[in-house]
Protein backbone atom coordinates (compact mmCIF):
# COMPACT_ATOMS: atom_id res chain seq x y z
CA UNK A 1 -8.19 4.14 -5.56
CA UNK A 2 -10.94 0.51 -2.28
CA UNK A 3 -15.12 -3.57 -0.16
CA UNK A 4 -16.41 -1.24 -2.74
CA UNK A 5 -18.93 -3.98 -3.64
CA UNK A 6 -15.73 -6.30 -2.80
CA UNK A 7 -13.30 -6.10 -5.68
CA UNK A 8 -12.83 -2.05 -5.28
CA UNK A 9 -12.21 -2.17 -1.84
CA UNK A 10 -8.89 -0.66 -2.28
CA UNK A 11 -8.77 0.64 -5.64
CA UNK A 12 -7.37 3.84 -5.31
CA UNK A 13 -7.63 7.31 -7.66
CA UNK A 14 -6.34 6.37 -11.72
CA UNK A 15 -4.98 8.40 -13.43
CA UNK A 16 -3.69 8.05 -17.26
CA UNK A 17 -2.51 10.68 -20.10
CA UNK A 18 0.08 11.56 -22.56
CA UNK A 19 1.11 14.27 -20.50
CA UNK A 20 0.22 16.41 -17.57
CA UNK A 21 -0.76 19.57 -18.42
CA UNK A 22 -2.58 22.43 -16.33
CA UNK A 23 -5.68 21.42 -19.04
CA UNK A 24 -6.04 17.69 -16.90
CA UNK A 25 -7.85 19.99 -14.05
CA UNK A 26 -6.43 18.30 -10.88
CA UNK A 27 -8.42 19.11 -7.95
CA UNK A 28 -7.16 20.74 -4.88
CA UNK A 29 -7.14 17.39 -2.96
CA UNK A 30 -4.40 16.13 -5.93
CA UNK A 31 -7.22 13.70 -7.34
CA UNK A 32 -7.98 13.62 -11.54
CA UNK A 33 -11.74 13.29 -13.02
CA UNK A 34 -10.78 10.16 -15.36
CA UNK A 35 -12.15 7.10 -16.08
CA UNK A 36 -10.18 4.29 -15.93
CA UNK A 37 -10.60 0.43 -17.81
CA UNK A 38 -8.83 -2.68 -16.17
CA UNK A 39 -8.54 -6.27 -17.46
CA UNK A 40 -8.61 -8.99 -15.00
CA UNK A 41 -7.30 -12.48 -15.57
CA UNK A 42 -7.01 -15.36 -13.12
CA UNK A 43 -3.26 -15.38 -11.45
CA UNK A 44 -3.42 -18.54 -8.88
CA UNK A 45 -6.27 -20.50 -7.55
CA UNK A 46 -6.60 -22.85 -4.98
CA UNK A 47 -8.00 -26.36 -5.22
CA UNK A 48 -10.61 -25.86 -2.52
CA UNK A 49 -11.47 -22.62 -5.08
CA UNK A 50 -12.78 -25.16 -7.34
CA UNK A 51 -11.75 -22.06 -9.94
CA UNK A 52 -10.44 -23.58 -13.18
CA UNK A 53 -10.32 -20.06 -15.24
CA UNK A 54 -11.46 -16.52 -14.55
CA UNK A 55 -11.11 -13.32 -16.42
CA UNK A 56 -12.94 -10.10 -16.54
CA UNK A 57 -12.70 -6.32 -17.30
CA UNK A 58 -13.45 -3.29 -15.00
CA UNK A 59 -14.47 0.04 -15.12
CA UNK A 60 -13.29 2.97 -12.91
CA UNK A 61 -14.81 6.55 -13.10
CA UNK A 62 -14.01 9.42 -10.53
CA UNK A 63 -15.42 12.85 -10.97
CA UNK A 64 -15.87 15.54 -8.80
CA UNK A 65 -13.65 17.57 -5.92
CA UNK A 66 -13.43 18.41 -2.80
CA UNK A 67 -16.01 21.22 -2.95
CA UNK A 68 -18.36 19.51 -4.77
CA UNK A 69 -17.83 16.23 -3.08
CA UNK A 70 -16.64 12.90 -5.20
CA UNK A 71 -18.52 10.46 -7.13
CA UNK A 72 -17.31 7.15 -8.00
CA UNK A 73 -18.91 4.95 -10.81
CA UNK A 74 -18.01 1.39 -10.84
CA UNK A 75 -18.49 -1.94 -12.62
CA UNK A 76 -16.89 -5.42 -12.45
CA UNK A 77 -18.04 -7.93 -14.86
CA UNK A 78 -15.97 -11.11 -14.38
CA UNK A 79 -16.61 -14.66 -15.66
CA UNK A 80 -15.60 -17.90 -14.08
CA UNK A 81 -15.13 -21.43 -14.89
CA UNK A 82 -15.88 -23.57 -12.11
CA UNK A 83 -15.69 -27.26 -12.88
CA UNK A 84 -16.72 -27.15 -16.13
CA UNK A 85 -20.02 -24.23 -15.66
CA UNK A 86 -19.13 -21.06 -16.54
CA UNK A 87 -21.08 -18.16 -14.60
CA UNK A 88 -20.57 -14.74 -15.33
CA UNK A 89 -21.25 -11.75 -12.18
CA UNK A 90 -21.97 -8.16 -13.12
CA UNK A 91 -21.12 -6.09 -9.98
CA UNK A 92 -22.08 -2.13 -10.31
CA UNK A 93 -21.66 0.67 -7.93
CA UNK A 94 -22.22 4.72 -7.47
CA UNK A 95 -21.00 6.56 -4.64
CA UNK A 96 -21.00 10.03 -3.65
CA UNK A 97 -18.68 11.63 -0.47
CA UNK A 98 -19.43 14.99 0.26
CA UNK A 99 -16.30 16.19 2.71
CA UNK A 100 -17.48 19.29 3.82
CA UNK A 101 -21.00 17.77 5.21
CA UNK A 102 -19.86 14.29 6.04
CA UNK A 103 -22.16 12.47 3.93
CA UNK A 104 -21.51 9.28 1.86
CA UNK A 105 -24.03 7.72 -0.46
CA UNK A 106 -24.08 4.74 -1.95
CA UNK A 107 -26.10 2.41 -4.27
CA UNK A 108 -24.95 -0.91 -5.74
CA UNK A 109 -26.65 -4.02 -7.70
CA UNK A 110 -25.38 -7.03 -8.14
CA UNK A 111 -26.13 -9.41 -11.43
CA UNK A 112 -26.11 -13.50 -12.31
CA UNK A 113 -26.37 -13.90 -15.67
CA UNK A 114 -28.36 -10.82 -16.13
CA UNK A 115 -30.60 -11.35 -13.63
CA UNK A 116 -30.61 -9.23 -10.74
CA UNK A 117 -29.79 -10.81 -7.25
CA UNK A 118 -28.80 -7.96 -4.96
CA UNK A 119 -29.34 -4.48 -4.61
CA UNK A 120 -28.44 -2.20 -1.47
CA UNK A 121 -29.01 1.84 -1.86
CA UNK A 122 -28.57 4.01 1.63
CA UNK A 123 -26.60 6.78 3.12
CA UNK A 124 -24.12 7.73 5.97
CA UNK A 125 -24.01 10.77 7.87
CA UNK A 126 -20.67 11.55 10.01
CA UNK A 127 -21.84 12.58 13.84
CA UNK A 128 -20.45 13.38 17.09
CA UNK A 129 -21.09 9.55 18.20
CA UNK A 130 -19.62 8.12 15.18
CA UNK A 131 -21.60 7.31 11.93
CA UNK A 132 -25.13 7.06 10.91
CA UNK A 133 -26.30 4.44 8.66
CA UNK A 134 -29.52 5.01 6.81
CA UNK A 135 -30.29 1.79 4.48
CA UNK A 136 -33.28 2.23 2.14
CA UNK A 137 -33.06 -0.80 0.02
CA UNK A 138 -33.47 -3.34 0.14
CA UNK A 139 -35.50 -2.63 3.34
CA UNK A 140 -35.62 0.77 5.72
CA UNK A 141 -33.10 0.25 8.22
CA UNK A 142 -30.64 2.16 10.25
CA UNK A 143 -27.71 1.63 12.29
CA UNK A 144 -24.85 3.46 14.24
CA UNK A 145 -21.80 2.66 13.58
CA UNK A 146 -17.90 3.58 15.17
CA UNK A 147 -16.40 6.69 13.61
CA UNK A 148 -14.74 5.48 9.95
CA UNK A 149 -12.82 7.24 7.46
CA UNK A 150 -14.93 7.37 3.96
CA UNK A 151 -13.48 5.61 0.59
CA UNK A 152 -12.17 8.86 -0.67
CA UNK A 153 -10.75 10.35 2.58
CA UNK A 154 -9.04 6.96 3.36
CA UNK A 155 -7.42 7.22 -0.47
CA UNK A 156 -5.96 11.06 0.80
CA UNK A 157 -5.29 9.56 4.05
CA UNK A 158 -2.63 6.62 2.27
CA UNK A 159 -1.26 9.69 -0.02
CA UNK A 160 -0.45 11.43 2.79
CA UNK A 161 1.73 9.19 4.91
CA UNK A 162 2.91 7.95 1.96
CA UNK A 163 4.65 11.44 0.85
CA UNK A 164 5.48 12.09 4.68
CA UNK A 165 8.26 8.62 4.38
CA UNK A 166 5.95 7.37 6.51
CA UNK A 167 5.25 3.42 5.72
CA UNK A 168 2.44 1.70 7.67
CA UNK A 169 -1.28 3.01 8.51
CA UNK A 170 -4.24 1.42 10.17
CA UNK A 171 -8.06 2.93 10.18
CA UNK A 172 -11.45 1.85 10.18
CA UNK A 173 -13.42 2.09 6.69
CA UNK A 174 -16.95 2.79 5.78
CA UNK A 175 -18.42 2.11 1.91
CA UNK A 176 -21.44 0.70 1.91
CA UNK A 177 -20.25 -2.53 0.45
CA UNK A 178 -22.05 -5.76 1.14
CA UNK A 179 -25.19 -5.05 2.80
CA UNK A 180 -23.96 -1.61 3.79
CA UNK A 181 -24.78 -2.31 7.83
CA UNK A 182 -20.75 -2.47 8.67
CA UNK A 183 -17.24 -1.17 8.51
CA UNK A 184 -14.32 -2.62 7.95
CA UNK A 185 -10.70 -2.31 9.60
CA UNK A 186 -7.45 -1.71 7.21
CA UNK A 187 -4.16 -2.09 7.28
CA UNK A 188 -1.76 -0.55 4.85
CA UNK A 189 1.85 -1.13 4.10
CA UNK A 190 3.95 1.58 1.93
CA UNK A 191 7.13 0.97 0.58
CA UNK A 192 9.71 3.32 -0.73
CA UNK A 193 8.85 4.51 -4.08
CA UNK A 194 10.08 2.32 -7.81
CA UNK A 195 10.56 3.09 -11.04
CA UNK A 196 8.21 1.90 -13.63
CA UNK A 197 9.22 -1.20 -14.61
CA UNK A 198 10.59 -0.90 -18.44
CA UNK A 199 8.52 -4.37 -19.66
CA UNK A 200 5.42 -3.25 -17.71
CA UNK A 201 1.94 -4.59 -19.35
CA UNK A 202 0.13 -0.94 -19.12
CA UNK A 203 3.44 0.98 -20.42
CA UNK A 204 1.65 2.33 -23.23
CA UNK A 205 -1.78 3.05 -21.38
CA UNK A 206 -0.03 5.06 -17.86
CA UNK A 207 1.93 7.80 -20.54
CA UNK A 208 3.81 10.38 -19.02
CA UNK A 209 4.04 8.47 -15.66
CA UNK A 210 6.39 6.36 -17.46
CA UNK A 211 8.87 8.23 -16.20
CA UNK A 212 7.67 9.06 -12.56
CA UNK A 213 8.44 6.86 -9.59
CA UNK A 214 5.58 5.02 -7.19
CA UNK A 215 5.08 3.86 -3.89
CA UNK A 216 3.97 0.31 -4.09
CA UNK A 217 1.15 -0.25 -1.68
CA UNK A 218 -0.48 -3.12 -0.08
CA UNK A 219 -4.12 -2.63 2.23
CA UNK A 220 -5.33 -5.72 3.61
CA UNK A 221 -9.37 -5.34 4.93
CA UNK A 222 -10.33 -7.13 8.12
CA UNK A 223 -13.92 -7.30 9.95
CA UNK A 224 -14.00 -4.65 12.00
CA UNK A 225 -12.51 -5.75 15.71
CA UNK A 226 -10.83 -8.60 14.41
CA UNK A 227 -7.58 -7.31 12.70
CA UNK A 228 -5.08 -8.61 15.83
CA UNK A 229 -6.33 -12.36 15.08
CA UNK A 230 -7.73 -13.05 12.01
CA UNK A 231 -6.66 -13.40 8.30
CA UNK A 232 -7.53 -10.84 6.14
CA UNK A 233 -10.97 -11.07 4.18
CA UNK A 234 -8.74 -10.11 1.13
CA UNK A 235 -5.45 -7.95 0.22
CA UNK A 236 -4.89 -5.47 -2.54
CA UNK A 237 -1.55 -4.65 -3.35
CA UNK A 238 -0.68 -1.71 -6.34
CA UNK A 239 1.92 0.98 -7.36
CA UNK A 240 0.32 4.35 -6.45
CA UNK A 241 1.90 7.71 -7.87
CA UNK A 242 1.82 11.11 -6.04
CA UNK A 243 -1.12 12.63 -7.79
CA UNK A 244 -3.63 9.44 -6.82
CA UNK A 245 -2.47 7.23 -10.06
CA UNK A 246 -2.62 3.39 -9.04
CA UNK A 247 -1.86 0.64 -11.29
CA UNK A 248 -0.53 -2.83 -11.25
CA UNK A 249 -3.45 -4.33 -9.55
CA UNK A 250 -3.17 -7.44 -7.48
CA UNK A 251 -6.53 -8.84 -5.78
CA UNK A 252 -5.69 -11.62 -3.53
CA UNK A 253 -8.86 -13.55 -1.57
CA UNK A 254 -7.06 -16.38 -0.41
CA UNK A 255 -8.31 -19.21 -2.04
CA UNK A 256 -7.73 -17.23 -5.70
CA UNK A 257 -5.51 -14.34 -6.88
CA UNK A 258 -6.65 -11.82 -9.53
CA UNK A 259 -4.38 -9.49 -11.57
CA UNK A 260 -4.82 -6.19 -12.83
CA UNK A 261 -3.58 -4.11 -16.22
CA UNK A 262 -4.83 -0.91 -17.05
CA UNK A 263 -5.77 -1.08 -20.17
CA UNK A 264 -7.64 2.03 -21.19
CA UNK A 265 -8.12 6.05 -19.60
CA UNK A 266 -9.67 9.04 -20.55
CA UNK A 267 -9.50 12.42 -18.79
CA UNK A 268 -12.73 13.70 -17.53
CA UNK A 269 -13.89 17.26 -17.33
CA UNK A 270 -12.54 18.49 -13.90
CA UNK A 271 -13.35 21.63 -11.72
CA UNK A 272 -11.64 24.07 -9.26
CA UNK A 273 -12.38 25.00 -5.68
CA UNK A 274 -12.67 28.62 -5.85
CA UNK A 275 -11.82 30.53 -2.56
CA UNK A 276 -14.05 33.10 -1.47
């Protein structure tokens, strides 16, 4: 449900069935093991863009709970048409958030055209001072960073207010996106909760949440310290249902727009938090 190597940034939990049932295994934090498919197609672009066409399909995958800690698998493969060359990006991501010890890992590679151009694997720690940043690749590195609410935490966090009325939300973000040496500040607008619109694209794919209403959602991401003055880097907007369900994806980065469907989910094998 977040950049998360950029385009996840604010992707939130998905969740898809043709029911719920007790068998769906929902965590204790509300959040459902699924994996979730998304095609992407170009919605506006900008002249300075130079973007003619772009289209693409991703992949979502959460597993895990709160006493095991959360892994997120993730991969963007878009292609673009830019003046007549087409390029094509393959963007792919693993994180892991362990609540109860306050670490995050993360690992992510980026690819041109098959050939690999980026890769950044580390870990955070949560401390008294803040956070610690250990970066292993693609050279040793570490760095201390302000106290930041992790990817999964900051997905809770927007769940919460949202079921408490409550409609706006600001917090700093750590994911280890980009070169995984920074955070980022949010800002998140919730309004009241809609009924699933009865021509909707992904009618078929969301099942039982046909029926159910959703807050519709909107988290713009800022560089840290500069949310009171500056644009937003980029602004996701999507309907988000009580149990962590998001859908009806819109990516805007200014100078191009990107739209979401869900298009495909399967329910993952899920796991209880037993009290001792």
């Amino acid at each position: 449900m977040i950049s998360r190597r950029g385009f996840s940034a604010a992707i939130l939990s998905v969740l898809a069935a043709s029911s719920l049932t007790p068998a769906f295994a929902q965590t204790p934090a509300g959040l459902v093991p699924h994996r979730a498919v998304y095609n992407l197609e170009l919605a506006e672009a900008s002249e300075r863009s130079g973007i003619s066409n772009m289209f693409g399909r991703m992949v979502y995958e959460f597993t895990g709970s709160a006493c095991a800690g959360w892994r997120v698998n993730f991969r963007f493969v878009t292609q673009l048409d830019s003046g007549g060359e087409k390029k094509t990006t393959d963007q792919q991501s693993s994180t892991f958030e362990d609540p109860k010890s306050g670490r995050f890992e993360f690992e992510s590679r980026t690819y041109n055209e098959d050939r690999l151009e980026k890769e950044v694997n580390g870990f955070a720690e949560r401390n008294p001072e803040g956070i610690a940043v250990d970066i292993t690749s693609p050279e040793e590195k570490q760095v201390d960073l302000a106290n930041a609410r992790f990817p999964t935490q900051h997905t809770l966090d927007v769940l919460n207010i949202a079921a408490k009325g409550q409609h706006f939300y600001e917090a700093r973000i750590f994911d280890g996106s980009d070169d995984g040496d920074k955070t980022l500040a949010t800002s998140t607008v919730v309004g009241s909760p809609v009924a699933t619109e009865a021509d909707a694209k992904d009618l078929k794919a969301i099942g039982a949440l046909k029926d159910e209403k959703a807050w519709p959602v909107t988290i713009a991401y800022f560089d840290d310290g500069k949310m009171s003055d500056a644009l937003p880097n980029y602004r996701m907007s999507f309907k988000l249902y009580p149990n962590g369900v998001s859908r009806d994806l819109t990516m805007d980065y200014g100078d191009f727009v990107l739209k979401g469907s869900l298009v495909k989910l399967d329910m993952l094998p899920g796991e209880t938090c037993k009290s001792k």
